[in-house]
C-alpha atoms as a PDB file:
ATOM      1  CA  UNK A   1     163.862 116.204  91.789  1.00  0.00           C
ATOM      2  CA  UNK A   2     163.691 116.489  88.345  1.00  0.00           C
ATOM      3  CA  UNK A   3     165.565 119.681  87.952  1.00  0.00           C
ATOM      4  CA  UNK A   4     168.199 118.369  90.514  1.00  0.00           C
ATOM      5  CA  UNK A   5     169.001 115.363  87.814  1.00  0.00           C
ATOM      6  CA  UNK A   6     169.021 118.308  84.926  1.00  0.00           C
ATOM      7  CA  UNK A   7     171.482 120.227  87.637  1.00  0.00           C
ATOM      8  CA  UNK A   8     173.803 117.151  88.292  1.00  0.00           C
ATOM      9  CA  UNK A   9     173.963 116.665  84.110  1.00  0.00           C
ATOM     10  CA  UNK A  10     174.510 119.987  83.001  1.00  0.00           C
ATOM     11  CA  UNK A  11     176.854 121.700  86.337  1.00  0.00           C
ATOM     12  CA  UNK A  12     175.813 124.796  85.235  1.00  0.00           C
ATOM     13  CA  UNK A  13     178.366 127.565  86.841  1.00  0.00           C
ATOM     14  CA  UNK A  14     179.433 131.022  85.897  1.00  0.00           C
ATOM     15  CA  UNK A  15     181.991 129.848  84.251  1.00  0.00           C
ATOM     16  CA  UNK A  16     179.968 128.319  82.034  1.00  0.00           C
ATOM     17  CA  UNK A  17     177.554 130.225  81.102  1.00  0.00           C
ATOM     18  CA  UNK A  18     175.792 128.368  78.186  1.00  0.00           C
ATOM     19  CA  UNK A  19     175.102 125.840  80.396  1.00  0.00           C
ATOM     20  CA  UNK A  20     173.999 128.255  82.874  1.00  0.00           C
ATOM     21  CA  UNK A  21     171.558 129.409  80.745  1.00  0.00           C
ATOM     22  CA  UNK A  22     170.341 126.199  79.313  1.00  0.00           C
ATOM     23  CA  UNK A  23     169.917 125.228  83.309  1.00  0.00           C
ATOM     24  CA  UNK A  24     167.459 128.337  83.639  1.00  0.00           C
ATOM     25  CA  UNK A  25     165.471 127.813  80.472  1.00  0.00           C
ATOM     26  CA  UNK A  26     164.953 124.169  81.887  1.00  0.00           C
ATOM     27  CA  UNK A  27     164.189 124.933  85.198  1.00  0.00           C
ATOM     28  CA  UNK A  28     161.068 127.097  83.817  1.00  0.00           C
ATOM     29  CA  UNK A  29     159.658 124.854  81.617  1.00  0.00           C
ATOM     30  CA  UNK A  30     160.027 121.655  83.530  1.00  0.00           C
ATOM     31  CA  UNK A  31     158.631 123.604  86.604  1.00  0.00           C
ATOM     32  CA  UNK A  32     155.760 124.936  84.611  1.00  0.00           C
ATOM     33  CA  UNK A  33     154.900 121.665  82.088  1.00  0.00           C
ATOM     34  CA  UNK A  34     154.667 119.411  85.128  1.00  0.00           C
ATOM     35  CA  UNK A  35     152.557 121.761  87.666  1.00  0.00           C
ATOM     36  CA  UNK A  36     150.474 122.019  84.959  1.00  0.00           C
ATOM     37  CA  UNK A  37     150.107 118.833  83.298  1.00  0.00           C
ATOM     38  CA  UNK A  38     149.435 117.130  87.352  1.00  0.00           C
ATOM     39  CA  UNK A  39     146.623 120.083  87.203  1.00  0.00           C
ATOM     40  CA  UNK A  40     145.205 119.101  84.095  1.00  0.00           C
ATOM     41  CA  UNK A  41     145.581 115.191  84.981  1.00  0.00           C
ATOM     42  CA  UNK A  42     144.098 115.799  88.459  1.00  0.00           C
ATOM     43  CA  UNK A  43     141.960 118.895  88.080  1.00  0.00           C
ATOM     44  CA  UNK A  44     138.180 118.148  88.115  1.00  0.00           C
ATOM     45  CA  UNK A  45     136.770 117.200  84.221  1.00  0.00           C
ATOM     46  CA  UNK A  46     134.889 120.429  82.771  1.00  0.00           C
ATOM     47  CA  UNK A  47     131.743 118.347  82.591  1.00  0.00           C
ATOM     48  CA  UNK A  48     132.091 117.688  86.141  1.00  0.00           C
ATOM     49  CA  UNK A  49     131.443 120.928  87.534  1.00  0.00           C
ATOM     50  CA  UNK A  50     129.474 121.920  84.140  1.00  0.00           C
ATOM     51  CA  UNK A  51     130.190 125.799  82.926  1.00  0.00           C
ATOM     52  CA  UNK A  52     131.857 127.298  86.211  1.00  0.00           C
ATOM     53  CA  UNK A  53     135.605 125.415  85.234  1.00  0.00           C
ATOM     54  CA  UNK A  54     137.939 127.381  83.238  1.00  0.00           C
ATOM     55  CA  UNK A  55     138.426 125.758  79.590  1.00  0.00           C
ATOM     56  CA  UNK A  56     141.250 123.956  77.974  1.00  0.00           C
ATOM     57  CA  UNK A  57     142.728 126.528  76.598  1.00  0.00           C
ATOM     58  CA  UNK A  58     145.867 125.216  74.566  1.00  0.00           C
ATOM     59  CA  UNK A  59     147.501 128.761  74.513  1.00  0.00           C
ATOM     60  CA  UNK A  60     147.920 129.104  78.018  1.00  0.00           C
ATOM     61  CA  UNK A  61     149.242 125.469  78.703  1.00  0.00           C
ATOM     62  CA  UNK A  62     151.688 125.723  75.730  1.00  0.00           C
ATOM     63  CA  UNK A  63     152.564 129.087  76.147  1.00  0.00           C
ATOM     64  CA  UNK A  64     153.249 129.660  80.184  1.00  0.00           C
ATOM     65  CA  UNK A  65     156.110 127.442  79.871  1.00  0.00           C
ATOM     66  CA  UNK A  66     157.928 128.673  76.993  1.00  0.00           C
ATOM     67  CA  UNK A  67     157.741 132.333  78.361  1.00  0.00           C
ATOM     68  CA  UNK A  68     158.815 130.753  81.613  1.00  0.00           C
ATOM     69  CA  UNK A  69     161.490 129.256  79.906  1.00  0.00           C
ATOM     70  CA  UNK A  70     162.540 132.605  78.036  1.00  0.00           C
ATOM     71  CA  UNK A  71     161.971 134.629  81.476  1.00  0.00           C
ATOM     72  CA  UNK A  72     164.425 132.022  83.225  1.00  0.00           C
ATOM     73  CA  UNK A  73     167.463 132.495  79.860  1.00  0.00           C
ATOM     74  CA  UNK A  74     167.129 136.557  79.856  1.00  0.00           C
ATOM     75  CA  UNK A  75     167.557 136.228  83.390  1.00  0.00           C
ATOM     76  CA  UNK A  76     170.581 134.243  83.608  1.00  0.00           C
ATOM     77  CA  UNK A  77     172.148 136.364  80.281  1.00  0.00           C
ATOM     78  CA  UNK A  78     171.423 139.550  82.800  1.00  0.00           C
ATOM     79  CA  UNK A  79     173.068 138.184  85.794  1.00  0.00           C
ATOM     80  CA  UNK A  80     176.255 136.297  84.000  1.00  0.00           C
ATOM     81  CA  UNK A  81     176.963 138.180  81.313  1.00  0.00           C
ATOM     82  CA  UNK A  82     179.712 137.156  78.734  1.00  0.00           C
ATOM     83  CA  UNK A  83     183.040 137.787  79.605  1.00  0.00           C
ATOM     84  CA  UNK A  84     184.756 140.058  76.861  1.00  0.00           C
ATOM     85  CA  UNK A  85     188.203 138.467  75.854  1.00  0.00           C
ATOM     86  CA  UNK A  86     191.208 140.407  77.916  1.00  0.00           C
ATOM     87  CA  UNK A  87     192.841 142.313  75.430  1.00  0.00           C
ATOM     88  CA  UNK A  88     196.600 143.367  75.859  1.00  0.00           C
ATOM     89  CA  UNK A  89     198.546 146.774  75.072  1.00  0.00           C
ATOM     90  CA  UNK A  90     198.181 147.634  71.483  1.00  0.00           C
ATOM     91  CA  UNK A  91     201.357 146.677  69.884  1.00  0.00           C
ATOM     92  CA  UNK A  92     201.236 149.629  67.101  1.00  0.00           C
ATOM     93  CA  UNK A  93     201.170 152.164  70.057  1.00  0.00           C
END
């Protein structure tokens, strides 16, 4: 629901591609920062189930959005690229 506000703010389209892109950098990290912050808010405490629960690890929860993020931009650059400007017939010809 959250990315469907973020779509109804930004209208991202092909013909606009910045916004485009911005839409598919947010999309990652917002997925990504709340599916993991409910799993770190709901997940069982490490001293619950004593050595056999992964650790905080503050790379991983900082870092699997951004690349998300960067994933979701280089993907929308590769499938709307920039238009080059149309160029008319070379007047010194």
């Amino acid at each position: 629901m959250l990315l469907d506000l973020v779509a109804l703010w930004l209208q991202p389209s092909a013909a606009r591609p910045g916004r485009l892109r911005a839409y598919a950098m947010l999309a990652g990290l917002l997925t990504w920062s709340v599916y993991l912050g409910t799993a770190v808010l709901a997940g069982p405490s490490v001293e619950a189930v004593a050595t056999a629960a992964p650790q905080f690890v503050p790379e991983i929860y900082t870092g699997v959005p951004v690349v998300q993020a960067l994933l979701g931009l280089v993907l929308a650059a590769v499938m709307v690229p920039v238009a080059a400007p149309l160029r008319g017939p070379d007047p010194a010809a």
